[in-house]
Protein backbone atom coordinates (compact mmCIF):
# COMPACT_ATOMS: atom_id res chain seq x y z
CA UNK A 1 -10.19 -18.41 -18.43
CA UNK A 2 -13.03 -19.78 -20.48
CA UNK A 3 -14.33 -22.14 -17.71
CA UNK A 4 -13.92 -19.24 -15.07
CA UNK A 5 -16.34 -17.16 -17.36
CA UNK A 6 -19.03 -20.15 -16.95
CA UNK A 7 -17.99 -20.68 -12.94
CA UNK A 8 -18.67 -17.09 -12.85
CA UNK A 9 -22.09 -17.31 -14.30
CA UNK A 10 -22.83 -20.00 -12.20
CA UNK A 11 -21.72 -18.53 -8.90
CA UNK A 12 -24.24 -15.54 -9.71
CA UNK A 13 -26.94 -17.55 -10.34
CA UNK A 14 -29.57 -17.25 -7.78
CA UNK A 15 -30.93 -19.36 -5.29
CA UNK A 16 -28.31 -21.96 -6.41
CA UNK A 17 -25.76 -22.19 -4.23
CA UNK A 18 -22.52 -24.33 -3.60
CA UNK A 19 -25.13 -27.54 -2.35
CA UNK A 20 -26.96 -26.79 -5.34
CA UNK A 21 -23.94 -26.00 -7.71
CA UNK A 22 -22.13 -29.55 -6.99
CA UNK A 23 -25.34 -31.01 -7.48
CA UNK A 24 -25.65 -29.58 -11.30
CA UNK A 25 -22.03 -30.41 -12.05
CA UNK A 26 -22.66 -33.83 -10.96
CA UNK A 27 -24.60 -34.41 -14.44
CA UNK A 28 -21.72 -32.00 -16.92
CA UNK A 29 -18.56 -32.43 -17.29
CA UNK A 30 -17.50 -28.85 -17.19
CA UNK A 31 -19.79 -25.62 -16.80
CA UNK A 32 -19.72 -24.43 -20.25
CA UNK A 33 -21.53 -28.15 -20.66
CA UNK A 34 -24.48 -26.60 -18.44
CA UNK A 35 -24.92 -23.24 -20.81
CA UNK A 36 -24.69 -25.26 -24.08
CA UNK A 37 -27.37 -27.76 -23.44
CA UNK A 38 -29.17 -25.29 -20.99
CA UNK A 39 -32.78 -26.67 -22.03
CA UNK A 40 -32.25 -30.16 -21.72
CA UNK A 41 -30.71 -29.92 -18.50
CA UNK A 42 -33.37 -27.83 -17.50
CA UNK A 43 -36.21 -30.43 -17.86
CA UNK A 44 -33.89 -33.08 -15.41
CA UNK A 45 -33.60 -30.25 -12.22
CA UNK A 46 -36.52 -28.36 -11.39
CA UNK A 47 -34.87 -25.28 -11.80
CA UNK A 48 -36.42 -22.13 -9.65
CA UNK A 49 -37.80 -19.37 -12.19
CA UNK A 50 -35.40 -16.56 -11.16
CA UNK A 51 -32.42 -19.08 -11.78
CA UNK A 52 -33.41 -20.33 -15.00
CA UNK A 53 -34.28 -16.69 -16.14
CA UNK A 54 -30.41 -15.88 -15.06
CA UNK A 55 -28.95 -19.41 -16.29
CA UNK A 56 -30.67 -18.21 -19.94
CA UNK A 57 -29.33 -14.75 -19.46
CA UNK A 58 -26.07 -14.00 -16.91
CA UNK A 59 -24.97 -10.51 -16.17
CA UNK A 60 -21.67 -11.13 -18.68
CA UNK A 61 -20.74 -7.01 -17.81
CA UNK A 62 -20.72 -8.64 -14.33
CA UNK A 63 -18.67 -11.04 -15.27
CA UNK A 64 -16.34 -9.55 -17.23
CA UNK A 65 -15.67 -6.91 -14.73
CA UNK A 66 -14.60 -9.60 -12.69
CA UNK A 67 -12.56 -11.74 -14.70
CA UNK A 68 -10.77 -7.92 -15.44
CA UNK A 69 -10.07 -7.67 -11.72
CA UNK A 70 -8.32 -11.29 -11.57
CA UNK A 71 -6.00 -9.98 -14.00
CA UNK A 72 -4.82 -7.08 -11.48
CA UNK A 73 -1.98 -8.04 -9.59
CA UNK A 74 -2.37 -10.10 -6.57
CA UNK A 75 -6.14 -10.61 -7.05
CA UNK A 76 -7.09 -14.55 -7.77
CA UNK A 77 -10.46 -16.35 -8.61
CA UNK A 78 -10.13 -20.19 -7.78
CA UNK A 79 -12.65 -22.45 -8.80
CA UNK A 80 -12.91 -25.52 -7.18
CA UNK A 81 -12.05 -28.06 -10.45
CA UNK A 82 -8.47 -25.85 -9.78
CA UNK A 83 -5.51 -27.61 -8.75
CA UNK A 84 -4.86 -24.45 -6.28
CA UNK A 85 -8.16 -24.79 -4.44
CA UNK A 86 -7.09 -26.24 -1.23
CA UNK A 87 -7.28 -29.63 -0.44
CA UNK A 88 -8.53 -29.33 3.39
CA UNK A 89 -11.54 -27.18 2.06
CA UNK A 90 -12.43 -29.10 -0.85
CA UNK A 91 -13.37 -31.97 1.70
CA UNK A 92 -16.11 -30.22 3.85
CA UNK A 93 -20.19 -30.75 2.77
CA UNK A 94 -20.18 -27.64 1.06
CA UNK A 95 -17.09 -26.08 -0.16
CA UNK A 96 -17.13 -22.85 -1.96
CA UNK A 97 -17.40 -23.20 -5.45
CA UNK A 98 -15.28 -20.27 -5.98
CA UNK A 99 -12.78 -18.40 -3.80
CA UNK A 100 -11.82 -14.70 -4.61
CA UNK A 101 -8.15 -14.14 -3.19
CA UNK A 102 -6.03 -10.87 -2.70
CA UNK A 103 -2.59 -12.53 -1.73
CA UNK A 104 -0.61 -15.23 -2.56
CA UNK A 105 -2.40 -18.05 -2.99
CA UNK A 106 0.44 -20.40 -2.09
CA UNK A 107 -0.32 -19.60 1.47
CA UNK A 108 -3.91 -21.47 1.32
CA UNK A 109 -1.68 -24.67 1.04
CA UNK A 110 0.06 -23.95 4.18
CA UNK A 111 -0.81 -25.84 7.48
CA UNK A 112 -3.59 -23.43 9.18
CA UNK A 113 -4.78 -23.09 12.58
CA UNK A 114 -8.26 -20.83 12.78
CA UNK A 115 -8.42 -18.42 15.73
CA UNK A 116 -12.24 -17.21 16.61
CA UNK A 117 -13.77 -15.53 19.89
CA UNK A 118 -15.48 -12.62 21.29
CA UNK A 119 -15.26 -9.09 19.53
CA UNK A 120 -15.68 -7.38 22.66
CA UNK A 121 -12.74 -9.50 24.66
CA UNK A 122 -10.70 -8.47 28.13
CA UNK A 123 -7.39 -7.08 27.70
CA UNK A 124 -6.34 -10.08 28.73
CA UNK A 125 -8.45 -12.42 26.04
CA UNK A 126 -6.43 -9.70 23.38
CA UNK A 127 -3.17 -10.60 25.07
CA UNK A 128 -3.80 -14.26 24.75
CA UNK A 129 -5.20 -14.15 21.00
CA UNK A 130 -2.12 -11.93 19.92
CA UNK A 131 0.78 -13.88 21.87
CA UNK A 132 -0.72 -17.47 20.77
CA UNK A 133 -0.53 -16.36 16.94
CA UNK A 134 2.63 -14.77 16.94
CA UNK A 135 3.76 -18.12 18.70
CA UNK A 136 2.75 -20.64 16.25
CA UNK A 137 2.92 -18.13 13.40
CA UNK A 138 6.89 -17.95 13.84
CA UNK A 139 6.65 -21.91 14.17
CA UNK A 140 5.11 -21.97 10.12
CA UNK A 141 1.63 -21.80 11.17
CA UNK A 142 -0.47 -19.64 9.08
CA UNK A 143 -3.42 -17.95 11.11
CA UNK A 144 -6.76 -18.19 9.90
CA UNK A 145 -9.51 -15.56 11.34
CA UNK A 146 -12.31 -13.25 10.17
CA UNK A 147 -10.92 -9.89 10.51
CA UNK A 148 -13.30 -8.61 12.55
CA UNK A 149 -13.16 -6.98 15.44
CA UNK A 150 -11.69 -8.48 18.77
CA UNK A 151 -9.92 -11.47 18.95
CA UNK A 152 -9.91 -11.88 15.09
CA UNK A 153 -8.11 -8.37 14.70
CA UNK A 154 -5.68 -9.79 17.62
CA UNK A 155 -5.04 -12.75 15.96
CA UNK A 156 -4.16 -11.24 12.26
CA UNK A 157 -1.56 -8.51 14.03
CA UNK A 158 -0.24 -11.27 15.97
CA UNK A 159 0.44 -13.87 12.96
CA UNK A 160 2.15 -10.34 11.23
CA UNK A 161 4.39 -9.58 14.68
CA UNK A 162 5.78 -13.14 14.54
CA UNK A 163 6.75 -13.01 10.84
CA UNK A 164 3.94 -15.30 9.17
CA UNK A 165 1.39 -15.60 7.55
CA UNK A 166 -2.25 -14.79 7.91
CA UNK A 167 -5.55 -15.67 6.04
CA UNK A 168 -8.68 -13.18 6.37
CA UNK A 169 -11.74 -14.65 5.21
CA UNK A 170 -14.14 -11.62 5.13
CA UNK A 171 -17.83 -11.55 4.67
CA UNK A 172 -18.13 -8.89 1.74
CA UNK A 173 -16.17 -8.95 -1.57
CA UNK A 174 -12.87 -8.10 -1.89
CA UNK A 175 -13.40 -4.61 -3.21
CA UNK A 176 -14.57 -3.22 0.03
CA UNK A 177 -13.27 -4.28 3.90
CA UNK A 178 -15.55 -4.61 7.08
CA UNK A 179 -15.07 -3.08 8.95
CA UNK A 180 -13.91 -0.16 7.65
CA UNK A 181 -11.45 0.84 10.49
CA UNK A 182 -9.26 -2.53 9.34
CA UNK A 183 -7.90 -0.92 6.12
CA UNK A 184 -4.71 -0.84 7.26
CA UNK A 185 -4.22 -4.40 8.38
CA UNK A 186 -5.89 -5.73 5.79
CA UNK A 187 -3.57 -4.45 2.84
CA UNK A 188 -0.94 -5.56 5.37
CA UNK A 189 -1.94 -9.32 5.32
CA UNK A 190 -2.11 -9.25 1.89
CA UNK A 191 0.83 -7.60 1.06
CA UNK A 192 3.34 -9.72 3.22
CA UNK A 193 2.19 -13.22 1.82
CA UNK A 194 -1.04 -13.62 3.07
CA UNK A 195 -4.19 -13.73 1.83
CA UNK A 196 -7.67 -11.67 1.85
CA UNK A 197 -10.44 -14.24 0.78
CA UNK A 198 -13.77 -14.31 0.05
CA UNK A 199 -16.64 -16.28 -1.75
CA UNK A 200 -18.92 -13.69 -2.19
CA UNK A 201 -18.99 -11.63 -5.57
CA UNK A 202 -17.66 -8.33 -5.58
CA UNK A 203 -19.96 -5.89 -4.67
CA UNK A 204 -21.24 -7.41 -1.47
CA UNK A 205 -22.14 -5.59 1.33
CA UNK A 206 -21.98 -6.94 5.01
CA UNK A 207 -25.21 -8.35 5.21
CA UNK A 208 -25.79 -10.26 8.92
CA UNK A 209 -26.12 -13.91 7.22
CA UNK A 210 -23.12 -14.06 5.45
CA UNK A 211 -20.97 -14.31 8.89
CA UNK A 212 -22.32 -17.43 10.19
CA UNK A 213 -21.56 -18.62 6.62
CA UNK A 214 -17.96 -17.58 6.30
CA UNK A 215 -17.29 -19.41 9.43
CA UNK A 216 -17.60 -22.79 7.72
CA UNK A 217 -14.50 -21.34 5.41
CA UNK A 218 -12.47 -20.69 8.36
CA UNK A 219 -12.87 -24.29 9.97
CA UNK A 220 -12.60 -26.08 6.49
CA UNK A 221 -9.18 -24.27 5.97
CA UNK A 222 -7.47 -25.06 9.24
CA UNK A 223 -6.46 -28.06 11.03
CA UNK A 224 -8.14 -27.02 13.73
CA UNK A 225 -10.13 -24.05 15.23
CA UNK A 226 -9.05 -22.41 18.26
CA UNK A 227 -11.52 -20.24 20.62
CA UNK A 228 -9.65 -17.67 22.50
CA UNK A 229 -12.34 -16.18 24.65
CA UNK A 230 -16.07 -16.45 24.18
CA UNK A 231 -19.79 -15.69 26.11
CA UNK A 232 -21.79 -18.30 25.96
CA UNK A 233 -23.80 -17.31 22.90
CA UNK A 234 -20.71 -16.20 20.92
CA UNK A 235 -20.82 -16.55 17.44
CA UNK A 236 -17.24 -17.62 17.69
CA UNK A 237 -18.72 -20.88 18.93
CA UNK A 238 -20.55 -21.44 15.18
CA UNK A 239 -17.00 -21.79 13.74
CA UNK A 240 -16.47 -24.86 16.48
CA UNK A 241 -19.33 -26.19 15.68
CA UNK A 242 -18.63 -26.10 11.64
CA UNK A 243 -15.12 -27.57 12.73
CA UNK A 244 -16.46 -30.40 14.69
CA UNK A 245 -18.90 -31.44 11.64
CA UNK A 246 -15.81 -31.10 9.63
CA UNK A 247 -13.77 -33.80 11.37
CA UNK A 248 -11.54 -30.65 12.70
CA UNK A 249 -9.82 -30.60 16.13
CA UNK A 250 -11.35 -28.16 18.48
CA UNK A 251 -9.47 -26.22 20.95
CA UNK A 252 -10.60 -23.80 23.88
CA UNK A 253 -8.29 -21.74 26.12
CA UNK A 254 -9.72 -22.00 29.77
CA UNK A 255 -10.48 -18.65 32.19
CA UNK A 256 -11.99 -17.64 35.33
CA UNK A 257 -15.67 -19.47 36.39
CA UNK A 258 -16.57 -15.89 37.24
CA UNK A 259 -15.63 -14.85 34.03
CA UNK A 260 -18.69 -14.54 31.38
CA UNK A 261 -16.89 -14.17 28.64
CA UNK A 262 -15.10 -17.81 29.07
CA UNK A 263 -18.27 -19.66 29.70
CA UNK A 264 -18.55 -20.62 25.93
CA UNK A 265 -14.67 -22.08 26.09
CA UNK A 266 -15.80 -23.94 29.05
CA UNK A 267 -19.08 -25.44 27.00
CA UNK A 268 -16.72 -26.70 24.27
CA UNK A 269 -14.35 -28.03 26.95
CA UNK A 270 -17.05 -30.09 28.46
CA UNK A 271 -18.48 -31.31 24.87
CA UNK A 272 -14.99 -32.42 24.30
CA UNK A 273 -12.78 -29.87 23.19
CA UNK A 274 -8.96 -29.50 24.09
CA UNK A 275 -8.21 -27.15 26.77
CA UNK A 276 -4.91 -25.66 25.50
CA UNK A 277 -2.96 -23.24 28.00
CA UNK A 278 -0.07 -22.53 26.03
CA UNK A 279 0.39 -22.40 22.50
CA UNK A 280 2.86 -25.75 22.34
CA UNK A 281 0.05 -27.85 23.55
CA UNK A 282 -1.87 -27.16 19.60
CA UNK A 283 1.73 -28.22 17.69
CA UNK A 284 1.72 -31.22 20.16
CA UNK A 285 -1.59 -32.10 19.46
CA UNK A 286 -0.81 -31.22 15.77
CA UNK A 287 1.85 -34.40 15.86
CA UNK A 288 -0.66 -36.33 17.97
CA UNK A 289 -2.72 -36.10 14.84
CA UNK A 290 -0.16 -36.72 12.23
CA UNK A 291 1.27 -40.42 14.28
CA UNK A 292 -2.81 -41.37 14.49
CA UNK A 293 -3.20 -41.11 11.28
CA UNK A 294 0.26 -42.41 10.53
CA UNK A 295 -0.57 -45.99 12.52
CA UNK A 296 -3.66 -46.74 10.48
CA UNK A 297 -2.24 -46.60 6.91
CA UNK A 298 -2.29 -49.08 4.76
CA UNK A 299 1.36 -48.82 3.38
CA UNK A 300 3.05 -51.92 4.13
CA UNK A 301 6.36 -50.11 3.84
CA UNK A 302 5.51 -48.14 6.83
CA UNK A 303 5.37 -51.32 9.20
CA UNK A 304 8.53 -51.32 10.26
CA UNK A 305 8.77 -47.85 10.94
CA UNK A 306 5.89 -47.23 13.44
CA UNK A 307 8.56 -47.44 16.38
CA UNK A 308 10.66 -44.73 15.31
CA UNK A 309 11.00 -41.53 16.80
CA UNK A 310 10.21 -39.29 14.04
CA UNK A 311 6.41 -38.38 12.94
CA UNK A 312 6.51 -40.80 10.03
CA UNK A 313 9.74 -41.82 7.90
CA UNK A 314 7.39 -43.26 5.52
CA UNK A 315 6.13 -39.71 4.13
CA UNK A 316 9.61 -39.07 3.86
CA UNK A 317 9.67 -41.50 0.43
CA UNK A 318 7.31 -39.62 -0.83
CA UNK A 319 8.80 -35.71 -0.63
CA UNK A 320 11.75 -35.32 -2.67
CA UNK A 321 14.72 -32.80 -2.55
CA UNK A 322 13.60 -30.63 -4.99
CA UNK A 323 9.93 -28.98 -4.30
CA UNK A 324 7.31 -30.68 -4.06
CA UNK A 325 3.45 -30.23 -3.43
CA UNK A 326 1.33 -31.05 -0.71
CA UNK A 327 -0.70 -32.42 -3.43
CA UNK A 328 1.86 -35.07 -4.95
CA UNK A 329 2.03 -35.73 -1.01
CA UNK A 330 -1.45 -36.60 -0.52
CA UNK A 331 -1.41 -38.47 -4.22
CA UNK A 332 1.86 -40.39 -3.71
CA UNK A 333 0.77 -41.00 -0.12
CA UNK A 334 -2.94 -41.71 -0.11
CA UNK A 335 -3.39 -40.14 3.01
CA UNK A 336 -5.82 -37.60 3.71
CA UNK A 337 -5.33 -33.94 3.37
CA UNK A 338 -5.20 -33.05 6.83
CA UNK A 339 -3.32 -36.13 7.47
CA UNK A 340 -0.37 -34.74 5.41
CA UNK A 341 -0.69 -31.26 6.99
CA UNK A 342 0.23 -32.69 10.03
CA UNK A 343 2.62 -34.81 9.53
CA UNK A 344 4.28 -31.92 7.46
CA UNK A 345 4.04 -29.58 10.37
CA UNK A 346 6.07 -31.79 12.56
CA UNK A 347 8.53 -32.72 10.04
CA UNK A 348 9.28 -29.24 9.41
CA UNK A 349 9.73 -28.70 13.10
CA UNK A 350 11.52 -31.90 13.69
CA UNK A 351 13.88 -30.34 10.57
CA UNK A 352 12.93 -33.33 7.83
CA UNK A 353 11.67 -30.98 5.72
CA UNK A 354 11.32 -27.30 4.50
CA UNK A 355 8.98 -25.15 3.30
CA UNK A 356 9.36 -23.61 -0.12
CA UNK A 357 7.74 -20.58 -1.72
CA UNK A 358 4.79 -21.63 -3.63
CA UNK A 359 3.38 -23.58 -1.26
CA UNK A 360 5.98 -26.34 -1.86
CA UNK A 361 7.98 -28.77 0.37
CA UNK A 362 11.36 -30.42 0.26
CA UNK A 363 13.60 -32.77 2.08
CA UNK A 364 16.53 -31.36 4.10
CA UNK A 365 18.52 -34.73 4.74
C-alpha cells in the first residue's frame, strides 16, 4: 500500500502522463525513490512548473480518499509494477500506469475480444452486436466495450445473456457512470464477475478527450477488436486503429453498399481487416493465431509436435493439473502474451484445459 500512495501521487501529477510517467521510472527504482530525492531528480528532467509544484506538494487528502475506496469491497487500484496488471496491456506504447477496477480482477486475465461501433446503430447492427457476444461469451470469451451507448451497450447485455463475462472501460472515474441511463448494467457487469475499469482518478467528469483515449485500453486488453457497424467517421474506427498499432487482429462485420453506417467496416476491410460473418470465424481466427505463433518458437521440444492436431501439445508441459497462471504460462513458455491467450482459448475449447476462478488454468487430461 505504501508504493500505491506514491503511484497515486504520481498519477495526479499534471501534465505527466503514462509516456511521461515510464519515462521518470526509467531512472528510480520504485516511486517513493522519485519523492525522496525529488530535487536531484528534478535537475536531470526538465520538469514543467505546475508538475514540480505538485511533485513537491501532492493532494495526500486526494490520495487517501482513494486508497480508502480500494479498501471497499470489489473496488481495486492496479499499478502497473503489479503482478495483476494484465499482461496484453502492459505491452502497448503507453499502458496505463494505473487501472481503477470495480469487479474481479481475475477477469482482466481472461482471453478478451473488444466489440466497438456506432452509438446510433440499425436494429439490425444491435442484433448483430448482442448475438455475436452472447456467442463467444458462452464460448469463455470475455467482452471488452465502452459502455456507451449503441453497440457498446449491445455488446455488455449480450456477454451477460450468454453467461460471461464483460469488461467496461469507461471514460470518467469509477464513482460516477456515463451515461447516466447505464446504472443498471453497469452494477450488473460488475457484480457477476466482470469488471468496471478506468484510468482516470475519481472524480472525473466525461470530458470529450478522454474517449479517444480509453479506446487504446480497449484494444490493448483484447486479442482483437471487432467493429460491428460503423459510418465512415465513427469513432469506433479509433479503437481499430489503436489495435492495428498494437499488433491486434482487426475484425469488421460486412453490410449493405447502400448502407452508411457500414461504410467504415468496409474501409477496414479494404485496409486489411477480417470480414467475419459469424461469430466462429473470430475463435477460428483466434487458433489461426495461436498455431502461427506456435510454428515460430524456439522450443526444440516442440519440433516434433508441429504435425499434430491439437493447437500446441507443447504448452501443454507447461500448465499443470493444479491452477496455474497465464503468467507462469508466458514465463515457463517464453511466448508472448497474446500468444498464450490464444493458444489457451483453443485448448479450452478443444477440452485440454480449464479455466479456474482467479484467472487460473489447469490441465484436464
Amino acid at each position: 500500500m505504501t508504493q500505491l500512495r506514491y503511484w497515486l501521487a504520481l498519477h495526479h501529477t499534471p501534465y505527466l502522463g503514462p509516456m511521461g510517467t515510464q519515462a521518470l521510472l526509467a531512472l528510480i527504482e520504485k516511486p517513493s525513490d522519485l519523492f525522496e530525492n525529488l530535487e536531484a531528480i528534478a535537475k536531470q528532467i526538465n520538469f514543467k512548473a505546475k508538475s514540480l509544484a505538485y511533485l513537491r506538494n501532492p493532494d495526500w487528502a486526494t490520495i487517501e480518499s482513494e486508497l480508502a475506496w480500494a479498501t471497499q469491497k470489489n473496488n481495486h487500484i492496479l499499478a502497473i509494477d503489479q503482478p495483476a496488471y494484465p499482461a496484453l496491456l502492459k505491452e502497448i506504447p503507453d499502458p496505463p500506469v494505473l487501472l481503477y477496477l470495480r469487479g474481479d480482477p481475475a477477469c482482466l486475465h481472461t482471453p478478451q475480444i473488444a466489440m466497438v461501433g456506432s452509438r446510433n446503430p440499425s436494429a439490425s447492427g444491435r442484433e448483430t452486436a448482442y448475438d455475436f457476444a452472447r456467442y463467444l461469451a458462452n464460448q469463455n470469451i470475455t467482452i471488452t466495450s465502452g459502455l456507451a451507448l449503441g453497440i457498446d451497450f449491445e455488446s455488455h447485455r449480450g456477454a451477460l445473456a450468454g453467461k460471461g463475462k464483460t469488461i467496461a472501460v469507461t471514460a470518467t472515474g469509477l464513482d460516477r457512470v456515463y451515461p447516466a441511463r447505464h446504472k443498471e448494467i453497469a452494477h450488473e457487469i460488475a457484480d457477476t464477475g466482470g469488471i468496471l475499469l478506468s484510468e482516470y482518478p475519481l472524480g472525473t467528469s466525461p470530458r470529450r478527450e478522454n474517449f479517444p483515449r480509453r479506446n487504446r485500453i480497449n484494444s490493448g486488453l483484447s486479442l482483437g477488436t471487432l467493429v460491428v457497424e460503423a459510418a465512415k467517421q465513427s469513432g469506433s474506427l479509433i479503437t481499430a486503429r489503436y489495435a492495428g498499432e498494437q499488433g491486434r487482429e482487426v475484425f469488421a462485420i460486412p453490410g449493405s453498399i447502400h448502407n452508411p453506417l457500414a461504410k467504415g467496416c468496409h474501409a477496414l476491410i479494404r485496409q486489411g481487416a477480417k470480414l467475419v460473418e459469424k461469430a466462429e470465424h473470430i475463435l477460428e481466427e483466434l487458433g489461426a493465431i495461436a498455431q502461427f505463433e506456435n510454428t515460430y518458437t524456439d522450443d526444440p521440444s516442440n519440433n516434433d509436435q508441429q504435425t499434430t492436431d491439437t493447437v500446441d501439445s507443447g504448452i501443454l508441459d507447461h500448465i499443470g493439473f493444479e491452477p496455474t497462471t497465464i503468467d507462469s504460462v508466458i514465463e515457463r513458455s517464453g511466448l508472448t502474451p497474446e500468444a498464450v491467450s490464444s493458444m489457451l482459448v483453443v485448448l479450452e475449447l478443444q477440452g485440454y484445459v480449464e479455466s479456474l476462478p482467479g484467472g487460473t488454468y489447469s490441465r484436464t487430461h
